[in-house]
C-alpha atoms as a PDB file:
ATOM      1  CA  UNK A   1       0.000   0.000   0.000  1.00  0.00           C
ATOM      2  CA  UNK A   2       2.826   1.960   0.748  1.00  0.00           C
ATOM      3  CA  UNK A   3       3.683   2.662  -2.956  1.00  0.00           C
ATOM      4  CA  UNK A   4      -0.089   3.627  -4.021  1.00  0.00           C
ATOM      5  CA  UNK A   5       0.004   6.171  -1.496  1.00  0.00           C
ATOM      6  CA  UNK A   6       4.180   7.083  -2.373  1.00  0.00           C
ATOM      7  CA  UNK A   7       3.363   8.410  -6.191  1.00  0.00           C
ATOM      8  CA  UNK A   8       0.894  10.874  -5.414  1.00  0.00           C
ATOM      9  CA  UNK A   9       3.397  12.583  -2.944  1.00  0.00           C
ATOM     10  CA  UNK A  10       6.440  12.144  -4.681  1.00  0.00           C
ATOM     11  CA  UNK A  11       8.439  15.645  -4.548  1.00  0.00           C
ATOM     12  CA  UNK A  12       6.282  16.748  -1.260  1.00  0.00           C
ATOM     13  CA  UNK A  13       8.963  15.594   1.580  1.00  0.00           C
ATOM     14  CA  UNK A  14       6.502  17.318   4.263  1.00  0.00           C
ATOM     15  CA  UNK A  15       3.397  15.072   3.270  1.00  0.00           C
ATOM     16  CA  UNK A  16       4.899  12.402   2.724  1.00  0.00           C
ATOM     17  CA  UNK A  17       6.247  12.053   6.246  1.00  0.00           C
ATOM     18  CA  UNK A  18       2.682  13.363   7.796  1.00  0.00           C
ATOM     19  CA  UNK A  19       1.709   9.961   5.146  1.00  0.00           C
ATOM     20  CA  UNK A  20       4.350   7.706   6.757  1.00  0.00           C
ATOM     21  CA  UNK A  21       3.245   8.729   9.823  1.00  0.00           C
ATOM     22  CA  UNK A  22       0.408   7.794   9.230  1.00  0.00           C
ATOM     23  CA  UNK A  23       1.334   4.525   7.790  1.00  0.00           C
ATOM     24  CA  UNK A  24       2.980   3.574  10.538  1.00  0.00           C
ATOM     25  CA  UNK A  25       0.059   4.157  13.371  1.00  0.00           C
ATOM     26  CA  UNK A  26      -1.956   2.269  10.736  1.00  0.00           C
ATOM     27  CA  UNK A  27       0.035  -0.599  10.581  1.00  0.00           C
ATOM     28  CA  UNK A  28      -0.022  -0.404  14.703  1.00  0.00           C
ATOM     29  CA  UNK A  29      -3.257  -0.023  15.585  1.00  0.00           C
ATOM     30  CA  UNK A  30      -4.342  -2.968  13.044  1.00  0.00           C
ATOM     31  CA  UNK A  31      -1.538  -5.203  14.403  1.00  0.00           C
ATOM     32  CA  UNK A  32      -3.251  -4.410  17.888  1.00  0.00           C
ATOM     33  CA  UNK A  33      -6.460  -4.428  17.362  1.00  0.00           C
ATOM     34  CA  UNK A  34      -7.042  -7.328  14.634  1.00  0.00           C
ATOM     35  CA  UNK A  35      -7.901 -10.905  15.184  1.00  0.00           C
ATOM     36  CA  UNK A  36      -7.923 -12.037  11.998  1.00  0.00           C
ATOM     37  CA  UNK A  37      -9.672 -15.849  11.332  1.00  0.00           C
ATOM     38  CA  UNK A  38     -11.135 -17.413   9.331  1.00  0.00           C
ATOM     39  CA  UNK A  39     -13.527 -20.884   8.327  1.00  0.00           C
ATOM     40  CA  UNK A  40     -15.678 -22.468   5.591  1.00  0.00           C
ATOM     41  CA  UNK A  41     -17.649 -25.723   5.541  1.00  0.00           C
ATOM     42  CA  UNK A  42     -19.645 -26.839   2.753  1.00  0.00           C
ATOM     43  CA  UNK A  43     -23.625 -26.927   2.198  1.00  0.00           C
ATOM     44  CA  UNK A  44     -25.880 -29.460   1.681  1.00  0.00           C
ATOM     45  CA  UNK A  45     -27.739 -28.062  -1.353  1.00  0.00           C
ATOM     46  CA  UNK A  46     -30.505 -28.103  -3.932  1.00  0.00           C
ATOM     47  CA  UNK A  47     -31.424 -26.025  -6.494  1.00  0.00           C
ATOM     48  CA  UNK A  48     -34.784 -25.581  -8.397  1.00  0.00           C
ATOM     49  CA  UNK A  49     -35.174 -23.659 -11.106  1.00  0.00           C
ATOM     50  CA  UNK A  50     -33.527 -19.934  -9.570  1.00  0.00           C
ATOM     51  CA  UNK A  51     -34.027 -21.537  -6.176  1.00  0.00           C
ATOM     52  CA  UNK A  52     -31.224 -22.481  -3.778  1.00  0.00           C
ATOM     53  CA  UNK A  53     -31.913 -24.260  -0.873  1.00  0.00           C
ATOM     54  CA  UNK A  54     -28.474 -24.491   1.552  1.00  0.00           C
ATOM     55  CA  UNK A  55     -28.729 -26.446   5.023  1.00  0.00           C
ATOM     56  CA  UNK A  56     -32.647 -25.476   4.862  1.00  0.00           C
ATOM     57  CA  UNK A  57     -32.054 -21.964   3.734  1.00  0.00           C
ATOM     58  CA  UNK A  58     -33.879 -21.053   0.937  1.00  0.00           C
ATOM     59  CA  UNK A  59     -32.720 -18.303  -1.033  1.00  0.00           C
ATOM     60  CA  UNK A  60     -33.397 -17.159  -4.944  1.00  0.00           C
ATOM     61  CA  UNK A  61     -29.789 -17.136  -6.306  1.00  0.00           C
ATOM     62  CA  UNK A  62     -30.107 -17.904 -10.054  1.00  0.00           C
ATOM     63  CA  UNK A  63     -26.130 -18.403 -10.566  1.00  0.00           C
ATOM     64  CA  UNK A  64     -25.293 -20.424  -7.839  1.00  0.00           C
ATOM     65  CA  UNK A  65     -28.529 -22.685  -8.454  1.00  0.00           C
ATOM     66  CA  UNK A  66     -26.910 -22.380 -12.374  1.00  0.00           C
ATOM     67  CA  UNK A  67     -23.706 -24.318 -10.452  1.00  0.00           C
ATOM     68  CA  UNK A  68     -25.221 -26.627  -8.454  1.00  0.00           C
ATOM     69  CA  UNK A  69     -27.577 -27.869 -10.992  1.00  0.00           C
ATOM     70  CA  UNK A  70     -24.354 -28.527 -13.054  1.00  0.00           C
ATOM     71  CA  UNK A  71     -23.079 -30.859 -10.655  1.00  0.00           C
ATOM     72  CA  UNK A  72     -21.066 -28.477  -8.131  1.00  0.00           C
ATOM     73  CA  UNK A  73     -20.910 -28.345  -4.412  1.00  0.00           C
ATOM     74  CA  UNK A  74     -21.026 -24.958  -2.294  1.00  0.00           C
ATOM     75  CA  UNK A  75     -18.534 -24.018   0.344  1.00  0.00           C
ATOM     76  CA  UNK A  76     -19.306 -21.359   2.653  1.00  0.00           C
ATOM     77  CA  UNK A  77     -16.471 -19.363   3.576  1.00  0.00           C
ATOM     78  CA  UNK A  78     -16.374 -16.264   6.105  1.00  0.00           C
ATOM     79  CA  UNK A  79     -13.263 -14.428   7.732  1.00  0.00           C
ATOM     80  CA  UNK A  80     -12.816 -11.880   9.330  1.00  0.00           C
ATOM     81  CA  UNK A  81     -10.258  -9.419  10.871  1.00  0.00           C
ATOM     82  CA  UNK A  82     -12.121  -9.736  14.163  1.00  0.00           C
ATOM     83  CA  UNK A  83     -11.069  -6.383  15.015  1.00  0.00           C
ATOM     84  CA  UNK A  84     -11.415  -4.530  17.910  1.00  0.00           C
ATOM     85  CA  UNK A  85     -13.494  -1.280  16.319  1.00  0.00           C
ATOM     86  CA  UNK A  86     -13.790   0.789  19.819  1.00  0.00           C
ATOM     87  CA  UNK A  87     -10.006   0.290  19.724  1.00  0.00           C
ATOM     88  CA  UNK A  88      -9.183   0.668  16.184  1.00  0.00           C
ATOM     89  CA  UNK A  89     -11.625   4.162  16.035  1.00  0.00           C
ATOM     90  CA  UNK A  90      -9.637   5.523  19.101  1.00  0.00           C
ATOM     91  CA  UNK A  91      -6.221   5.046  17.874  1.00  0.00           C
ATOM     92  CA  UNK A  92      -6.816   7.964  14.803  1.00  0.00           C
ATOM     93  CA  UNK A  93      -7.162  10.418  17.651  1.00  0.00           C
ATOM     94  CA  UNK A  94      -9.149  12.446  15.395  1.00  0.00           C
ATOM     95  CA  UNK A  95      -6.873  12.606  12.549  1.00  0.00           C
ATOM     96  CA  UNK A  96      -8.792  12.193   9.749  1.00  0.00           C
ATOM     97  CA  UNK A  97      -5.659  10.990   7.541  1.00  0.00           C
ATOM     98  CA  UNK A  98      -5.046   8.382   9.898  1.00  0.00           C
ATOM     99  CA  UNK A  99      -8.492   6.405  10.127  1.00  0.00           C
ATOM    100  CA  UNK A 100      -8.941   6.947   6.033  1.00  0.00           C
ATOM    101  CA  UNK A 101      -4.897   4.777   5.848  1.00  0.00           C
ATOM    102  CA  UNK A 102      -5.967   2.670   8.847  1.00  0.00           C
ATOM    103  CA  UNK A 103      -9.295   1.682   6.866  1.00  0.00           C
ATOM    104  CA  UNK A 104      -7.809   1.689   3.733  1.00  0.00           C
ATOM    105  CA  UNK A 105      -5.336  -1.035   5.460  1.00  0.00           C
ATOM    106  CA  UNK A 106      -7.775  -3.070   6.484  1.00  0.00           C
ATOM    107  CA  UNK A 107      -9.707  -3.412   3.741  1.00  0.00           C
ATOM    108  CA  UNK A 108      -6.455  -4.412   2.087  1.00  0.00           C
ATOM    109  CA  UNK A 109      -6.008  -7.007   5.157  1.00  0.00           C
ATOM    110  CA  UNK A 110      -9.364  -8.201   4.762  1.00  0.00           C
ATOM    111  CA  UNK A 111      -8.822  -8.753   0.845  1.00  0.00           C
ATOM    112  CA  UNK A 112      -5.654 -10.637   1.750  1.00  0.00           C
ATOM    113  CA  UNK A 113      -7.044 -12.877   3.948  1.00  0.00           C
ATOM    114  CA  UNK A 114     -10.193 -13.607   1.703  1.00  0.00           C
ATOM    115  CA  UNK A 115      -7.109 -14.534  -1.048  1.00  0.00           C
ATOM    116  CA  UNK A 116      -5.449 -16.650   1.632  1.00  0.00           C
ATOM    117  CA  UNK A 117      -9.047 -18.442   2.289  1.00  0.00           C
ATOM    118  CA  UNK A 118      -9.592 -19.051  -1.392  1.00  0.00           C
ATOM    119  CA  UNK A 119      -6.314 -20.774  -1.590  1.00  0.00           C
ATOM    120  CA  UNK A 120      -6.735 -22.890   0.993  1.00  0.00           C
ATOM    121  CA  UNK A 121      -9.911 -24.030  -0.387  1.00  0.00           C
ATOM    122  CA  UNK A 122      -7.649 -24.693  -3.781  1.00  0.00           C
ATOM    123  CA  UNK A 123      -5.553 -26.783  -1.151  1.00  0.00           C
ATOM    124  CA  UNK A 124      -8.107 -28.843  -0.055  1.00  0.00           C
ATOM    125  CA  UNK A 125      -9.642 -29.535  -3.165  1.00  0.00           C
ATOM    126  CA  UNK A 126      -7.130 -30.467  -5.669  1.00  0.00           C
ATOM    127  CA  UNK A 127      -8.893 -31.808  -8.147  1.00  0.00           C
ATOM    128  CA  UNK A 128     -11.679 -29.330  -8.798  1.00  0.00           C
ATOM    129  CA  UNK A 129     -12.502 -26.290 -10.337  1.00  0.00           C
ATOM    130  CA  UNK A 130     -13.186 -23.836  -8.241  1.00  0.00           C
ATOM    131  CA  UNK A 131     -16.322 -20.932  -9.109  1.00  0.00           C
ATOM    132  CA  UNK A 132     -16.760 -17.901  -6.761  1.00  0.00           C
ATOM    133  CA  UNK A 133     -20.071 -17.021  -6.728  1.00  0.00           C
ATOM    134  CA  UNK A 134     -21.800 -13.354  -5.961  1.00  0.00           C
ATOM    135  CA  UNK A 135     -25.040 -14.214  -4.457  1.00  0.00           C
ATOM    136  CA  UNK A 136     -27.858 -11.976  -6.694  1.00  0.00           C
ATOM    137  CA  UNK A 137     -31.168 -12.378  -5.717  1.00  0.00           C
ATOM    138  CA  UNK A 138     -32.815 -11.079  -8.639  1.00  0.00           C
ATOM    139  CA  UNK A 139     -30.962 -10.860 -12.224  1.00  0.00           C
ATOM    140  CA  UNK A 140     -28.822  -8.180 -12.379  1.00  0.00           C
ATOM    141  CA  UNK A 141     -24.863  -6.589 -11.967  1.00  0.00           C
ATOM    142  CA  UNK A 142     -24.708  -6.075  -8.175  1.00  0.00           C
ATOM    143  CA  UNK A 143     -24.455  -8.804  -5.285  1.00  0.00           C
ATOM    144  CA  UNK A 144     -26.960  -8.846  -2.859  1.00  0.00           C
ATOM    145  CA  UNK A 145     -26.032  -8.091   0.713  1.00  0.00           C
ATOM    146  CA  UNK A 146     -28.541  -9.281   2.068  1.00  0.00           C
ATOM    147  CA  UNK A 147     -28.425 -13.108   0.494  1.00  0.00           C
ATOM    148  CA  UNK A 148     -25.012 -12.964   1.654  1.00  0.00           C
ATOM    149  CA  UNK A 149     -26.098 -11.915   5.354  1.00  0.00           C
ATOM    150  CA  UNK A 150     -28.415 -14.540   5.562  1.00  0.00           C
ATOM    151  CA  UNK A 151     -26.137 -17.234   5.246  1.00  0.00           C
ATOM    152  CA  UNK A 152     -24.147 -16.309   8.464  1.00  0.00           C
ATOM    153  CA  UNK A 153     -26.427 -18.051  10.863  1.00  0.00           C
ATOM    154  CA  UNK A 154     -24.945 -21.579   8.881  1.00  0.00           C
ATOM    155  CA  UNK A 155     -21.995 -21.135  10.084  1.00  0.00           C
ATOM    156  CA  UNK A 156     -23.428 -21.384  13.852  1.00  0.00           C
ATOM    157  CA  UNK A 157     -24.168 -18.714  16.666  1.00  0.00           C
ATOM    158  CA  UNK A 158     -21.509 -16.285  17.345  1.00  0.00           C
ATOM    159  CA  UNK A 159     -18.859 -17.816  14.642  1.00  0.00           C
ATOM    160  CA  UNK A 160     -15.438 -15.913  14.556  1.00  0.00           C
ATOM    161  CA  UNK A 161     -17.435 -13.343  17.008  1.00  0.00           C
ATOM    162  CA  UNK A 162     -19.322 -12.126  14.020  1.00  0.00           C
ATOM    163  CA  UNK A 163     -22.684 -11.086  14.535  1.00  0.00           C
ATOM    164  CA  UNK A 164     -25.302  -9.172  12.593  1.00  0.00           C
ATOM    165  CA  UNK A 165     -26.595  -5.155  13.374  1.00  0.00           C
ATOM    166  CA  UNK A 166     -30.415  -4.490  12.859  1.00  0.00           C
ATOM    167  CA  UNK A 167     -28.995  -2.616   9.046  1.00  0.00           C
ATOM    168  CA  UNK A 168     -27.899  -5.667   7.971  1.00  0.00           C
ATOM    169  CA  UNK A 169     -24.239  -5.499   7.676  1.00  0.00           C
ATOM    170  CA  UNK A 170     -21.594  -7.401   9.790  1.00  0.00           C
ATOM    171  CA  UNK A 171     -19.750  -6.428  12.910  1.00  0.00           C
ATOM    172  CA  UNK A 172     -16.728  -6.604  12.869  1.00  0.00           C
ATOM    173  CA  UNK A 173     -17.084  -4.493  10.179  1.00  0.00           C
ATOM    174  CA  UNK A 174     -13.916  -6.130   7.975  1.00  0.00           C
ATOM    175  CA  UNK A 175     -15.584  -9.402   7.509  1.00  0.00           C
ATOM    176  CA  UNK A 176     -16.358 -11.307   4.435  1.00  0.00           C
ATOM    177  CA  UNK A 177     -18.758 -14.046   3.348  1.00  0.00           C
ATOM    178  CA  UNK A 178     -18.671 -15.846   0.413  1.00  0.00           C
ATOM    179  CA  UNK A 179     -19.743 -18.964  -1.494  1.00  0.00           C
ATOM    180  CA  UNK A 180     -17.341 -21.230  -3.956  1.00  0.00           C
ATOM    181  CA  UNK A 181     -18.440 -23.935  -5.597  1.00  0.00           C
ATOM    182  CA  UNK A 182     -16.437 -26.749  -6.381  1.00  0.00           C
ATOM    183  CA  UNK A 183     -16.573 -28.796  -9.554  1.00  0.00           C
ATOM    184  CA  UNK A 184     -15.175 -32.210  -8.892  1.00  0.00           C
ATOM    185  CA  UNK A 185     -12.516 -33.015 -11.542  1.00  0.00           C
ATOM    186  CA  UNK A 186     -12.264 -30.066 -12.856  1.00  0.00           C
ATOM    187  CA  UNK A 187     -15.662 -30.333 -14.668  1.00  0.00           C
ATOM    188  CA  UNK A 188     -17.530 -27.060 -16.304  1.00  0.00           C
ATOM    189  CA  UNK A 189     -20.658 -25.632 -15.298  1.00  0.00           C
END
């Protein structure tokens, strides 16, 4: 991250060590206040039509029932930077350059360890292809945040610590949730 923020202030020595200041609470405050983890399991599934039904769940998801119909198995994955947000809000003392590099670095964390996730599901699965799937409950370009919250309660009460606000979205707020589905030998959807 360090070099997308260096161009910008190349040939401006005075923000660019306000910038590695900043850099380096960033770094800080994340190592402190981030528990990163993560898990996946598959789903029992079955898909009619645009229909999904995971573990009981039923859930209109047109590409994933695509994948399943075409022989492939869903794994639920979720992780998580389990970070302390009371903590990580306090440590930007109010400098507004500091919580933008400190979110900005967790977001790159949380990519990171959604990559690191993925590949161990390539681990664990040799021999098939793997398909990440946005959930979209209705055709269409965006994912649906709201299929994708209501898988979390598969995974079990309270897993990594992640829970669900009232709005929908996840606390801690650097978690992801995904679904892959695995094509044994390789085959094509």
């Amino acid at each position: 991250r360090r070099r997308a923020y260096a161009r910008p202030l190349s040939g401006r020595p005075a923000k660019a060590r306000h910038l590695e200041a900043a850099l380096t609470a960033a770094r800080s405050a994340l190592g402190a206040a981030a528990r990163p983890a993560a898990l996946w399991r598959s789903a029992s599934a079955r898909a009619e039509g645009a229909m999904v039904t995971l573990d009981g769940l039923r859930l209109t998801a047109p590409r994933l029932a695509a994948e399943i119909t075409a022989g492939g198995q869903p794994l639920l994955w979720l992780c998580t930077l389990g970070e302390d947000q009371a903590r990580l809000g306090a440590s930007a003392e109010g400098d507004y350059l500091r919580a933008h590099v400190t979110a900005d670095l967790a977001q790159a964390a949380l990519y990171a360890a959604a990559r690191a996730v993925h590949a161990e599901l390539a681990a664990r699965h040799p021999a098939a292809r793997l398909v990440r799937v946005s959930l979209r409950e209705a055709e269409g370009p965006r994912w649906s945040p709201g299929a994708v919250a209501r898988l979390l309660p598969l995974f079990g009460p309270d897993p990594l610590g992640v829970r669900q606000t009232d709005g929908g979205s996840f606390l801690p707020v650097h978690t992801l949730l995904g679904v892959v589905v695995a094509h044994p030998d390789g085959g094509a959807a």
